[in-house]
Protein backbone atom coordinates (compact mmCIF):
# COMPACT_ATOMS: atom_id res chain seq x y z
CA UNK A 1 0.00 0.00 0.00
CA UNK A 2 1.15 3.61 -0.94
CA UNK A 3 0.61 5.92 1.83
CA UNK A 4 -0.80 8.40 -0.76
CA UNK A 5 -3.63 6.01 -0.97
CA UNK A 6 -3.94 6.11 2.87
CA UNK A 7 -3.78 9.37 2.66
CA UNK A 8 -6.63 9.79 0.51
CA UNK A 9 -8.69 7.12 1.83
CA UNK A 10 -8.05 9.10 5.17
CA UNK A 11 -9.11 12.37 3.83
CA UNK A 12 -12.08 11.15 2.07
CA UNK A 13 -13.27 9.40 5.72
CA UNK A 14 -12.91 13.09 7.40
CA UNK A 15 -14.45 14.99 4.54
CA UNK A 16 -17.28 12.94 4.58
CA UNK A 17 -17.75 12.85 8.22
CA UNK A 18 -16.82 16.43 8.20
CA UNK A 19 -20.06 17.28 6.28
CA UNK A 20 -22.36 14.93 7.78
CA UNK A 21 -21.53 16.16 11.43
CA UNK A 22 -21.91 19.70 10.76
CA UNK A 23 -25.63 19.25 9.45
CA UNK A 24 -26.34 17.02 12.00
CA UNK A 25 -26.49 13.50 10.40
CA UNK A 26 -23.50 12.02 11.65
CA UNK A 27 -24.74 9.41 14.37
CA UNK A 28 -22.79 9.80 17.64
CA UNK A 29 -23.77 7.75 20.89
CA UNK A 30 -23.08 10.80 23.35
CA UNK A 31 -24.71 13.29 20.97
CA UNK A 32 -26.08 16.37 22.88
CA UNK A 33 -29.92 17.40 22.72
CA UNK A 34 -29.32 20.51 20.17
CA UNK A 35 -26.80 18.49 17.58
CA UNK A 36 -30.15 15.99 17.66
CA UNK A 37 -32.63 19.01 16.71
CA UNK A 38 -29.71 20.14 13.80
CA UNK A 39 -31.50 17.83 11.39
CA UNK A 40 -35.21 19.37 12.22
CA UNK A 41 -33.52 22.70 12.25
CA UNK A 42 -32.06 21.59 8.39
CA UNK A 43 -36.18 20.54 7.30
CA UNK A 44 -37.32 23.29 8.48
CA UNK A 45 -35.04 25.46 7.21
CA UNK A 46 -35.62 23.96 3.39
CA UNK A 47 -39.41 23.70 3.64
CA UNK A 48 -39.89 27.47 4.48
CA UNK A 49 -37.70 28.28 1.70
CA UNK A 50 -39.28 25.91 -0.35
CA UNK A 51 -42.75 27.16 0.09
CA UNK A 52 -41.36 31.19 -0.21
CA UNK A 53 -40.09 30.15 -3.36
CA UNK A 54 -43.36 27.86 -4.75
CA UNK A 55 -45.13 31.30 -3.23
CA UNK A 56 -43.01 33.47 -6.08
CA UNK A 57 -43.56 30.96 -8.95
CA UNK A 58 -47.64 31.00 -8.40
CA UNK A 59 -47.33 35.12 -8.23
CA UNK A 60 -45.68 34.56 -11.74
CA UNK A 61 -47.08 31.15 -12.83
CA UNK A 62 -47.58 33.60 -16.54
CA UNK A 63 -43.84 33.63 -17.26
CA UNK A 64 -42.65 30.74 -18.36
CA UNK A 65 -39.09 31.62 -17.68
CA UNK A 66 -39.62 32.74 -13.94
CA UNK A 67 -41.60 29.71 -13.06
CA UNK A 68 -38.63 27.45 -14.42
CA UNK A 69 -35.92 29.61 -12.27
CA UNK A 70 -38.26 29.13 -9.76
CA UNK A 71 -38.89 25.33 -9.84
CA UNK A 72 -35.25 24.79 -10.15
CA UNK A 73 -34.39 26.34 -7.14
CA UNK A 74 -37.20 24.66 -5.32
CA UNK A 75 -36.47 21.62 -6.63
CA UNK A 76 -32.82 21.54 -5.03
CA UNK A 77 -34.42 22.44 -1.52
CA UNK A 78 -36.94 20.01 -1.32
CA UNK A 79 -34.52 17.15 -2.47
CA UNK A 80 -32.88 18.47 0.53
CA UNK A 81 -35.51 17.89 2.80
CA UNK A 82 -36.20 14.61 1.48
CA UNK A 83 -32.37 13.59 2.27
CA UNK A 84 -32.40 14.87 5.92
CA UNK A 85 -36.07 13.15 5.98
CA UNK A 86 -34.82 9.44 4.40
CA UNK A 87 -31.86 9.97 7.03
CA UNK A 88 -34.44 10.50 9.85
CA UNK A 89 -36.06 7.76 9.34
CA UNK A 90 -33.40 5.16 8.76
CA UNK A 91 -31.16 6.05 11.45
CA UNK A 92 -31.29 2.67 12.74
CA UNK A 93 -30.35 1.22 9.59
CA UNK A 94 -27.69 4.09 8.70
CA UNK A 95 -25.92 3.49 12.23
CA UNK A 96 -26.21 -0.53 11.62
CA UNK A 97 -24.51 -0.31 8.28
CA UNK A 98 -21.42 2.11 9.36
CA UNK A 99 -20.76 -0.47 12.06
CA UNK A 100 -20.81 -2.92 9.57
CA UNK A 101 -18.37 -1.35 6.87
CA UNK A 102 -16.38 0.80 8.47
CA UNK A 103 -15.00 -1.01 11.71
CA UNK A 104 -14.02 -4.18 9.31
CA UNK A 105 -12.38 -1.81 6.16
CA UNK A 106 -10.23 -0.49 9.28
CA UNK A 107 -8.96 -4.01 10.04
CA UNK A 108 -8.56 -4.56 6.38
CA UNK A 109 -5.82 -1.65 6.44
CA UNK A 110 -3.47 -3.26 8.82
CA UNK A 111 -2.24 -6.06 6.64
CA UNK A 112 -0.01 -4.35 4.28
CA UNK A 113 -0.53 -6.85 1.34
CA UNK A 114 -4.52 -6.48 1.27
CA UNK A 115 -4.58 -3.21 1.89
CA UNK A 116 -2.83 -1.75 -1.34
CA UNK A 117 -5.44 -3.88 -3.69
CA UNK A 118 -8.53 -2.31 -2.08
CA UNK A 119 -7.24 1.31 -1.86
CA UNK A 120 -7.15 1.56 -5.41
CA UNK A 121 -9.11 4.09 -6.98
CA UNK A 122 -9.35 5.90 -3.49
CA UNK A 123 -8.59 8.79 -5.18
CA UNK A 124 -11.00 9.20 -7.86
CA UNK A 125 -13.90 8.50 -5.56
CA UNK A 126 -12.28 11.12 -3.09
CA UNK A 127 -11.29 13.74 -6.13
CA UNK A 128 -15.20 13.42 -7.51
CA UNK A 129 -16.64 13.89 -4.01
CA UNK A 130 -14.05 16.58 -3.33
CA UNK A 131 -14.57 18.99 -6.67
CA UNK A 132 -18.49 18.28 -5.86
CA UNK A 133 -17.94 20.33 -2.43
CA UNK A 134 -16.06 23.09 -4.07
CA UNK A 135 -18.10 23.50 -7.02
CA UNK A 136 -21.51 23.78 -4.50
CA UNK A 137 -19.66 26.01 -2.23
CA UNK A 138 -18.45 28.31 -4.95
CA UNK A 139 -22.17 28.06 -6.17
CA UNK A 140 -23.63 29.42 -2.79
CA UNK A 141 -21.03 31.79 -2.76
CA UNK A 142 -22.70 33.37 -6.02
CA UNK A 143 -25.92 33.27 -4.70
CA UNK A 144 -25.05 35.07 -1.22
CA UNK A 145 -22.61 37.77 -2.94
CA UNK A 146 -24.71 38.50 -5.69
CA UNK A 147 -27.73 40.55 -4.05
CA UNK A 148 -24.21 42.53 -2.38
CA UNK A 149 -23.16 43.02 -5.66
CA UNK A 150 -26.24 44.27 -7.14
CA UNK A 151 -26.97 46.78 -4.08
CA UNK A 152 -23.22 48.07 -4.16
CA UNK A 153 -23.53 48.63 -7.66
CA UNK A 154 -26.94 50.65 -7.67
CA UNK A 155 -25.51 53.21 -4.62
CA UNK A 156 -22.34 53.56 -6.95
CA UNK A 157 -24.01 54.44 -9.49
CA UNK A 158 -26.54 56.23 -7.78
CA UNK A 159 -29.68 54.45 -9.08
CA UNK A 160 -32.34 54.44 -6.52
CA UNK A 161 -33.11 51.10 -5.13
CA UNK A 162 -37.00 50.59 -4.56
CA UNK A 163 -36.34 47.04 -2.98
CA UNK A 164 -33.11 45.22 -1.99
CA UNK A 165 -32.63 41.61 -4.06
CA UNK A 166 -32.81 39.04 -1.83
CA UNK A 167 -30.63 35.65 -2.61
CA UNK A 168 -33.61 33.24 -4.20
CA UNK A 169 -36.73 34.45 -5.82
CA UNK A 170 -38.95 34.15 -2.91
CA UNK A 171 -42.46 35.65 -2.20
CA UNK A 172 -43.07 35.73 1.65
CA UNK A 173 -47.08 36.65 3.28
CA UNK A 174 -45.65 39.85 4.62
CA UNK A 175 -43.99 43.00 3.31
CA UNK A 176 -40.51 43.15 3.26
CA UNK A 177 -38.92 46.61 3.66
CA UNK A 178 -36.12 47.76 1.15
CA UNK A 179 -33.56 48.35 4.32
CA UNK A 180 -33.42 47.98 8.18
CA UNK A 181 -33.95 44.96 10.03
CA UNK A 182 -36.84 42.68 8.39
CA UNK A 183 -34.32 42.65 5.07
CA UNK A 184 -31.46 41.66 6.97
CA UNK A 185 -33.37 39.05 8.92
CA UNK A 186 -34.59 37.40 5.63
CA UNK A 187 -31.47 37.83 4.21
CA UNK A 188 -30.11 36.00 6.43
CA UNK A 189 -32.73 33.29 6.96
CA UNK A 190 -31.38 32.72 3.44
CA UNK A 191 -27.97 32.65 3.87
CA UNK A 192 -28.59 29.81 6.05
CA UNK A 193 -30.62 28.03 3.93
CA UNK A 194 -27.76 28.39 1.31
CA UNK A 195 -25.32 26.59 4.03
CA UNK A 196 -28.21 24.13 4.69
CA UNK A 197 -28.32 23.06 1.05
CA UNK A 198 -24.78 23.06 1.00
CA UNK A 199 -24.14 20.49 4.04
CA UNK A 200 -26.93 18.24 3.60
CA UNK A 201 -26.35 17.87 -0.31
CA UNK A 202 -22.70 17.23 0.11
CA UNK A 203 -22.46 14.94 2.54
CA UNK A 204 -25.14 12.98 1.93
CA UNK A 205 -24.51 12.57 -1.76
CA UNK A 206 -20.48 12.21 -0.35
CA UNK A 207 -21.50 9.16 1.73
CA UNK A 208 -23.26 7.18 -0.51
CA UNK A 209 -19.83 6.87 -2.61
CA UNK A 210 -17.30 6.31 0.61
CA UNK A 211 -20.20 3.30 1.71
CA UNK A 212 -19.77 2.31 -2.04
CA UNK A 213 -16.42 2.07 -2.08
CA UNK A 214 -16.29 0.41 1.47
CA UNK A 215 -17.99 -2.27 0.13
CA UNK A 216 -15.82 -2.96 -2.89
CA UNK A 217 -12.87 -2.80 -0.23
CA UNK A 218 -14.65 -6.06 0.76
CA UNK A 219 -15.46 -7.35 -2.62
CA UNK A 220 -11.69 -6.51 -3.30
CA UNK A 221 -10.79 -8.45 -0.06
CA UNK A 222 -12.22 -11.88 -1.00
CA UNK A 223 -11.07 -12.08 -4.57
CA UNK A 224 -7.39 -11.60 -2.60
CA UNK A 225 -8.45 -14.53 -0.26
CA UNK A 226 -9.76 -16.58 -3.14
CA UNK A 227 -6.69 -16.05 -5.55
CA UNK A 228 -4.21 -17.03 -3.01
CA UNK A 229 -5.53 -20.52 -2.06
CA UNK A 230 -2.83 -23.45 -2.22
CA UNK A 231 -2.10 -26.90 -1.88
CA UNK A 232 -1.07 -26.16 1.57
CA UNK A 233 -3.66 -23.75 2.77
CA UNK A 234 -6.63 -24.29 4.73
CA UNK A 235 -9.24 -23.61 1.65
CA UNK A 236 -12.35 -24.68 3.17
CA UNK A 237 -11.81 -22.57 5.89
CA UNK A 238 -10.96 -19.34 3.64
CA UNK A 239 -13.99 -20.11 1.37
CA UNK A 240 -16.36 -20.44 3.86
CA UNK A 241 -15.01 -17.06 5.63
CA UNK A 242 -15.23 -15.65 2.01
CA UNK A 243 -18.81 -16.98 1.90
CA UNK A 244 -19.68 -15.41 5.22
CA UNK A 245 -18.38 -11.98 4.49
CA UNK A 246 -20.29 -12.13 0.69
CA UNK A 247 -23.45 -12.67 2.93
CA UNK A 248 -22.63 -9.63 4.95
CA UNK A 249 -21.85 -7.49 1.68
CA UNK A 250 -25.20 -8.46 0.42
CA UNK A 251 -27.18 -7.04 3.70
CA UNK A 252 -25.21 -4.33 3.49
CA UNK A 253 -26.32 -3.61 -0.24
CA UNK A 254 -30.21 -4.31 1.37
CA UNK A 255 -29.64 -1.61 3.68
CA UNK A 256 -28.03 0.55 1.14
CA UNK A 257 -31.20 0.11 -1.17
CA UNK A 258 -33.42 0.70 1.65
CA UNK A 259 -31.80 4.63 2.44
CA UNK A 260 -30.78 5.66 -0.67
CA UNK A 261 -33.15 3.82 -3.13
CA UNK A 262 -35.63 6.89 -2.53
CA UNK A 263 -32.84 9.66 -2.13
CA UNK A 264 -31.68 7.91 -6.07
CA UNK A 265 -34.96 8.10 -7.74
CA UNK A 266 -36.03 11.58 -6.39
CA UNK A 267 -32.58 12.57 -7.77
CA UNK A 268 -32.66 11.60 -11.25
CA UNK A 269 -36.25 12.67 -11.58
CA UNK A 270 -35.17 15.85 -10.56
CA UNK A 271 -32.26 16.43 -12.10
CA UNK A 272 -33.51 16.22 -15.70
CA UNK A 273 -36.18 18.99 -14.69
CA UNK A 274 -33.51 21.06 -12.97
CA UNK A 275 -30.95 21.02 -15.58
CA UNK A 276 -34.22 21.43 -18.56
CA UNK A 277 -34.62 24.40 -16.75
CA UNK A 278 -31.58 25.79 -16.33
CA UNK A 279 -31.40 25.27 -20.36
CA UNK A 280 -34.12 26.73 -20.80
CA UNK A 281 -33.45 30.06 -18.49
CA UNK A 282 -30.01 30.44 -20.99
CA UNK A 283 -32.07 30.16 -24.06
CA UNK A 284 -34.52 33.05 -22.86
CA UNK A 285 -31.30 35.43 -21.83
CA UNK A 286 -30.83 38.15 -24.45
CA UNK A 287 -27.42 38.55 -22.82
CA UNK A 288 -25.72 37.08 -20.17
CA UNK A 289 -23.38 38.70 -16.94
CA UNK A 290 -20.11 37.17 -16.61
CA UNK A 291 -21.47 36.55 -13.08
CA UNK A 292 -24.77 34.71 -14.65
CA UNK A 293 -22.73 33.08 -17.21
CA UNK A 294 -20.06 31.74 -13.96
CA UNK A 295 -23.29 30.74 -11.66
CA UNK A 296 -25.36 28.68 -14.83
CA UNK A 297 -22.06 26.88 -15.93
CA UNK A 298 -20.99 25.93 -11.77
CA UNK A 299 -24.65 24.88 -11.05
CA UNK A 300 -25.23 23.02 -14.42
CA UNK A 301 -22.08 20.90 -13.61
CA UNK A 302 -23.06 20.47 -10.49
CA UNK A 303 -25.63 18.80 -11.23
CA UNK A 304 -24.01 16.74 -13.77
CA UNK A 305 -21.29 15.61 -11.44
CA UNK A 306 -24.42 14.71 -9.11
CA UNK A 307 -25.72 12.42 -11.29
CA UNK A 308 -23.11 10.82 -12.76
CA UNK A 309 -21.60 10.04 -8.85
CA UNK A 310 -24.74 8.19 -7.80
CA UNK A 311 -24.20 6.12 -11.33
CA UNK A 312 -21.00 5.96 -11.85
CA UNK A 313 -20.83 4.53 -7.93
CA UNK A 314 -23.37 1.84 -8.71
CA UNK A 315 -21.60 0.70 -11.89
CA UNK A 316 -18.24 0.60 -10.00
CA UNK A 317 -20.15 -2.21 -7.59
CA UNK A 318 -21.58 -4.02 -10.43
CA UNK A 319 -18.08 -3.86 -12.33
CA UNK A 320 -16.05 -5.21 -8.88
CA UNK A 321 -18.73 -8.26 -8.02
CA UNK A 322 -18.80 -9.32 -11.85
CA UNK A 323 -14.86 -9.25 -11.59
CA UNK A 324 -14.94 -11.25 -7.87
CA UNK A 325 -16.51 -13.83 -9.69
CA UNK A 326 -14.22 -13.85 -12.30
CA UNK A 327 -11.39 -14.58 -9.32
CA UNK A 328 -13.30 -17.41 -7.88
CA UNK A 329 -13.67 -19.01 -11.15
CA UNK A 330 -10.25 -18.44 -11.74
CA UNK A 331 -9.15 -19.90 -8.62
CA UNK A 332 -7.09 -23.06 -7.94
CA UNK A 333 -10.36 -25.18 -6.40
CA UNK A 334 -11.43 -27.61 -9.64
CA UNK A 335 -11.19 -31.02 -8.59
CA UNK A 336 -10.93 -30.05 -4.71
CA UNK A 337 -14.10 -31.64 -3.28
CA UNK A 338 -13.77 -30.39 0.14
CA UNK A 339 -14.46 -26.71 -0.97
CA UNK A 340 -16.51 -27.29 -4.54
CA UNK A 341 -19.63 -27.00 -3.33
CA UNK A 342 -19.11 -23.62 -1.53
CA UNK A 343 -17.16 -22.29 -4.86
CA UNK A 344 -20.31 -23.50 -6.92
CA UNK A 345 -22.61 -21.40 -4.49
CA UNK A 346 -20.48 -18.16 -4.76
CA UNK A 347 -20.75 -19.00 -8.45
CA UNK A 348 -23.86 -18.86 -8.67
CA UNK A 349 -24.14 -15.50 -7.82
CA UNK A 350 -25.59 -12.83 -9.71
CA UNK A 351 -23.75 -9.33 -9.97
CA UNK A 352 -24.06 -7.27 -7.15
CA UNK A 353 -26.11 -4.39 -8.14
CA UNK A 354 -28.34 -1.46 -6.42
CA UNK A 355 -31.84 -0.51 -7.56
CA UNK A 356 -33.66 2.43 -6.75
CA UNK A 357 -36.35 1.15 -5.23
CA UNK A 358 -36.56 -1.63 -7.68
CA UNK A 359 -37.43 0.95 -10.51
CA UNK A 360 -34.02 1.41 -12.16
CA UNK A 361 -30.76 -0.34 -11.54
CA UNK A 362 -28.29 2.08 -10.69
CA UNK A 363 -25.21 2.67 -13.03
CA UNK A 364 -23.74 4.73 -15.82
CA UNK A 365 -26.73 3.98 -18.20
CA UNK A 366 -29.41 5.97 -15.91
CA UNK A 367 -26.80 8.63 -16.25
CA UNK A 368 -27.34 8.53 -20.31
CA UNK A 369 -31.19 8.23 -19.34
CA UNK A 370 -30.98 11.42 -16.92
CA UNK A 371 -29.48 13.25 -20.16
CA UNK A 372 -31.95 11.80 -22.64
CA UNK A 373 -35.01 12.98 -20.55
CA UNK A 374 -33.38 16.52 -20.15
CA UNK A 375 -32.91 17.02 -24.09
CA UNK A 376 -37.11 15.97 -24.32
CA UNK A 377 -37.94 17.87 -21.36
CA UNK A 378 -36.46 21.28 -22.90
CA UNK A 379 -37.42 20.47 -26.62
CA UNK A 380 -41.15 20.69 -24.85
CA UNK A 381 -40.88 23.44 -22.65
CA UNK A 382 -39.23 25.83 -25.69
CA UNK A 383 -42.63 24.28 -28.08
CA UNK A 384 -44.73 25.99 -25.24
CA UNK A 385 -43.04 28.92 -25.16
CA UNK A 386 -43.32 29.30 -28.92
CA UNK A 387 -47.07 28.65 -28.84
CA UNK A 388 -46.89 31.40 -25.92
């Protein structure tokens, strides 16, 4: 093992926890009373900014291109509710399945041989989680400096501001004054929606690839044990240990089905409305800010890098159990009766794959799907814009 690859892995395990404890979702056994209200705090936060925004695109629901901004940004919040919500409910099965994975990968590191074939690729799944954070931090960023920008620029200039932008295009029951403290309060109410969106997006979307590639570690791990049976070793004992741990890697994938199955089919349903949108929102620009042009590029990759992660992830699972076969088949056992039967049973097998919620298996061709239904989604909107 390189310790580069350590390295990573190590810095991918912080980052991830990182995120998850600061919006509340990391499970801790001595947690106090107000880190357990963070994730009510987090869903309540993204419903009322949800429902200002909804508010703005029924004022509007005549403009075509406001009510797609709109819907795009409201889109993003809810999904965010619906994460901390999923995360809510499976607690149980979210703390059962870390003390499954991550306790055993940790043993897995100590023995210096294993441990260099199921680091590899740490860094691409840490790089792709990593550039996701930055690219949805440098998008808030835009969002919160961008009603600064437009205020600074007015008193500059001298043009007389009748009302101060807020952040998202929200619509709230109550008047909102151009200056003093009712701005600032809402401003502010947004900026921490903003960090909401941020933290609950990233880590939860961040921990569904570092439990991915956990469980290939394990995958990884038994085509080692398979492929270095001898004469001499004890290879009933290693196959039916190899057995045993497939079992567990298979519960594991259950569990994994059961949390994000949900969070996976919200997201690609989503995404191909948020990203029609955004398409749609360019098309209708006469011209385009730098700053505009900056925030649509950042936010439509974003959401390209979200989609392909949760795909890419799943096809990296089915692509490591199709290839742990492979090893077992390959493996010096063919005319060893004391261990056939147990090699026959691993044979047997199918892939390992994920499915949200048993509507879509989840790899690289949803991805190509996701795309697909974003093309027909904008062809449509711009045909009722023209008829408009």
């Amino acid at each position: 093992m390189s310790k580069s690859d350590k390295d990573d892995y190590i810095a991918f395990h912080k980052l991830t926890k990182g995120l998850l404890t600061i919006g509340g979702l990391w499970r801790y056994e001595d947690s106090g009373f107000f880190y357990r209200l963070l994730p009510y705090k987090q869903l309540a936060i993204s419903i009322g900014l949800s429902l200002a925004v909804l508010n703005y695109v029924f004022e509007n629901f005549s403009n075509l291109s406001l009510v797609a901004r709109g819907l795009s940004i409201t889109t993003s919040f809810l999904s965010a509710a619906f994460k901390v919500i999923c995360f809510m409910i499976r607690r149980e099965d979210l703390t059962n399945l870390h003390k499954t994975l991550d306790p055993y990968f940790n043993e897995m590191l100590k023995d210096s041989k294993l441990s260099k074939f199921i680091l590899k690729k740490v860094n691409t799944f840490r790089y792709i989680s990593l550039v996701y954070a930055v690219l949805l931090s440098l998008c808030s960023v835009f969002y919160i400096v961008a009603p600064l920008i437009a205020i600074f620029y007015c008193h500059h200039h001298k043009i007389n501001l009748t009302k101060y932008p807020l952040i998202y295009p929200t619509s709230y029951p109550w008047k909102i004054t151009s200056t003093g403290l009712v701005y600032q309060i809402h401003y502010t109410f947004e900026i921490l929606a903003s960090l909401t969106l941020f933290f609950v997006t990233t880590s939860v979307d961040s921990l569904f690839t570092f439990y991915i590639f956990q469980m290939i570690g394990q995958l990884r791990e038994i085509s080692y044990c398979i492929t270095n049976i001898n004469d001499k070793d004890d290879g009933k004992s290693a196959v039916c240990k190899c057995v045993t741990q497939y079992e567990k890697i298979l519960k594991c994938r259950e569990i994994l089905e059961k949390i994000y199955g949900p969070i996976i089919l919200w997201i690609m349903t989503t995404n191909a409305i948020v990203l029609c949108t955004l398409l749609f929102q360019i098309s209708q620009m006469k011209s385009i800010t730098v700053i505009q042009g900056i925030l649509f590029t950042t936010y439509f990759v974003l959401k390209m890098i979200q989609t392909f992660m949760y795909a890419w992830s799943g096809s990296c699972l089915i692509e490591e159990s199709e290839d742990c076969r492979d090893s077992v088949y390959a493996a010096n056992w063919y005319g060893n009766k004391r261990f056939m039967s147990s090699i026959v049973i691993m044979l047997s097998q199918r892939p390992l794959i994920l499915t949200a919620c048993n509507f879509s298996v989840v790899s690289v061709k949803i991805f190509v799907m996701i795309l697909n239904t974003t093309i027909s989604y904008f062809f449509l909107l711009q045909t009722l814009d023209d008829h408009e």
